[in-house]
Protein backbone atom coordinates (compact mmCIF):
# COMPACT_ATOMS: atom_id res chain seq x y z
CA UNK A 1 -24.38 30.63 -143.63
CA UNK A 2 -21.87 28.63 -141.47
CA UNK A 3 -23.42 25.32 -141.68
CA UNK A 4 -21.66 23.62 -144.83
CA UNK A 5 -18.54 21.16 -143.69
CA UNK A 6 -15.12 23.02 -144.20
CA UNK A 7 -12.23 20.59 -144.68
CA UNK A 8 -8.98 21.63 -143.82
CA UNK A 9 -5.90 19.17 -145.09
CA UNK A 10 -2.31 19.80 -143.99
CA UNK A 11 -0.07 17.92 -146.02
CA UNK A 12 3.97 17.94 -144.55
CA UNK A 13 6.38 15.32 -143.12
CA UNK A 14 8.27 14.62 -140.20
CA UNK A 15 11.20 15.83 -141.62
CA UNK A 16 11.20 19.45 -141.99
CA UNK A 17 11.48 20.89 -145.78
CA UNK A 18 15.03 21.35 -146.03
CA UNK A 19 13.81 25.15 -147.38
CA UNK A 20 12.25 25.51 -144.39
CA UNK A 21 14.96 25.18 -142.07
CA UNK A 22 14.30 27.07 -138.19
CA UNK A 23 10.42 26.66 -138.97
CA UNK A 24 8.46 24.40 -137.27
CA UNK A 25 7.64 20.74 -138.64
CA UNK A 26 4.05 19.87 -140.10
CA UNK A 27 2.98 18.25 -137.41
CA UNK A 28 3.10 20.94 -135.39
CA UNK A 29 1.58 23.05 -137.62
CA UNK A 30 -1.09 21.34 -138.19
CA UNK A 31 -1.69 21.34 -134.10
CA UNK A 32 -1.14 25.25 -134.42
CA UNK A 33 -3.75 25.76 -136.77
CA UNK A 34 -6.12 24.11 -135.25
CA UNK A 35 -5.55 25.85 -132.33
CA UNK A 36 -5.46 29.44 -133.76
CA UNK A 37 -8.93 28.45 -135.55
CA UNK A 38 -10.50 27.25 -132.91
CA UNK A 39 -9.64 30.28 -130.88
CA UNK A 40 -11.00 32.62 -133.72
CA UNK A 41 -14.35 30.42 -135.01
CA UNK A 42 -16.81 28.26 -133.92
CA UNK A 43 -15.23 25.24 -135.47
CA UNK A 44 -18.00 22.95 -135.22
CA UNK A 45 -18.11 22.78 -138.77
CA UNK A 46 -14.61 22.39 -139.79
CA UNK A 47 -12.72 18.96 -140.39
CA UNK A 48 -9.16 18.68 -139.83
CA UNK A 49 -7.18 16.23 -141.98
CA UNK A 50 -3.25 15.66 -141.92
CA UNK A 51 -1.55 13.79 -144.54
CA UNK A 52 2.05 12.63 -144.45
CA UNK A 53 3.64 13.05 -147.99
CA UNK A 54 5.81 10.04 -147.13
CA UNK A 55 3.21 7.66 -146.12
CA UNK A 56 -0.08 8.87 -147.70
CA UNK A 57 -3.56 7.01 -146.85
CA UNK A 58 -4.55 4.74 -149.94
CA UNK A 59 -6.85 7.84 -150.87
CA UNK A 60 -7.03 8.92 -154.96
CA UNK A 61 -6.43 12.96 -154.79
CA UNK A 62 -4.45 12.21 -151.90
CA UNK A 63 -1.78 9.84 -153.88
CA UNK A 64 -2.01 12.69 -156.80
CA UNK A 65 -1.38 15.47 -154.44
CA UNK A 66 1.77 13.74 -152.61
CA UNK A 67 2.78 12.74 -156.10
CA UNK A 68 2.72 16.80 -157.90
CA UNK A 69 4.47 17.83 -154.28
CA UNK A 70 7.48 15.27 -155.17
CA UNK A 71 6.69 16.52 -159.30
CA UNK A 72 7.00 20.11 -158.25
CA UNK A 73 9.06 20.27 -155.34
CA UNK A 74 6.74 22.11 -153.04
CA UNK A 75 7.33 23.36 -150.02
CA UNK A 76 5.36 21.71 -146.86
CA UNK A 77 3.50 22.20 -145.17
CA UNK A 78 0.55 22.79 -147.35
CA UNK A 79 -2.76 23.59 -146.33
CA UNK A 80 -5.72 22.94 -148.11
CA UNK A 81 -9.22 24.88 -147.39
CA UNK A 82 -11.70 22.41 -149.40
CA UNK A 83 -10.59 22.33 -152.66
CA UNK A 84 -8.11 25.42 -152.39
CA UNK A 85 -4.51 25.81 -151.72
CA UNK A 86 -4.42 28.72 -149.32
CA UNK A 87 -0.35 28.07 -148.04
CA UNK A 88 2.73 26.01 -148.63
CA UNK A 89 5.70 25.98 -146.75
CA UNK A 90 4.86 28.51 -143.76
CA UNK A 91 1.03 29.45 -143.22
CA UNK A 92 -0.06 32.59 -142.79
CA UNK A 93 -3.22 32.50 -140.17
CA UNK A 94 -4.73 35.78 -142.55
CA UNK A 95 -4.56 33.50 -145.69
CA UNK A 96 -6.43 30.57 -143.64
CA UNK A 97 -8.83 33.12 -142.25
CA UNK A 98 -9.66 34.65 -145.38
CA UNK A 99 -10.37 31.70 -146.71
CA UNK A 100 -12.48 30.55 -143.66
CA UNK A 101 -14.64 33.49 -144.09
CA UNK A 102 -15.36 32.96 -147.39
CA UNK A 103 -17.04 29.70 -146.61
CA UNK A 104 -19.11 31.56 -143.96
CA UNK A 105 -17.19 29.98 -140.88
CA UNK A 106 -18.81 31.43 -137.64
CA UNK A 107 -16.87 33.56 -135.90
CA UNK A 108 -16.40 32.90 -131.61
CA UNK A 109 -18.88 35.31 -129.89
């Protein structure tokens, strides 16, 4: 248990969501996150990916993600554990760690 990658994928913009006025911007939540994580588990095992909506890497799911969050109008951020959306607009850390545990992340001694 623990030793499988984890990939965590934060997909926002510079420009904050306009319905997320007051929060703050992806970027930063992406550096929150992986703060909070790495606080909580051993994150040895966990990749960190962010992906701006407005300039997305050449990258298939990517392109069809940004596309359905433009389709949709989703709010951003939106954090990805693997495969699974576990939070758009503001993340909850409980949602992320749920998920975390799930996968068997380790948790800090």
């Amino acid at each position: 248990m623990g030793t499988a990658k984890v990939a965590i994928t934060i997909y926002g913009a510079e420009q904050i969501c306009a319905s997320c006025v007051g929060a703050p911007g992806s970027r930063d939540t992406y550096e929150w996150l992986q703060a909070a994580i790495g606080r909580k588990y051993i994150d040895e095992s966990i990749e960190y990916e962010y992906v701006d909506i407005d300039q997305p890497p050449n990258v298939e799911k990517h392109q069809q993600f940004v596309h359905s969050v433009f389709e949709e109008d989703l709010f951003y951020p939106i954090v990805f554990v693997n495969e699974e959306m576990v939070a758009e607009g503001i993340p909850r850390l409980k949602t992320v760690y749920n998920e975390l545990d799930k996968h068997g992340v380790r948790l800090r001694g």
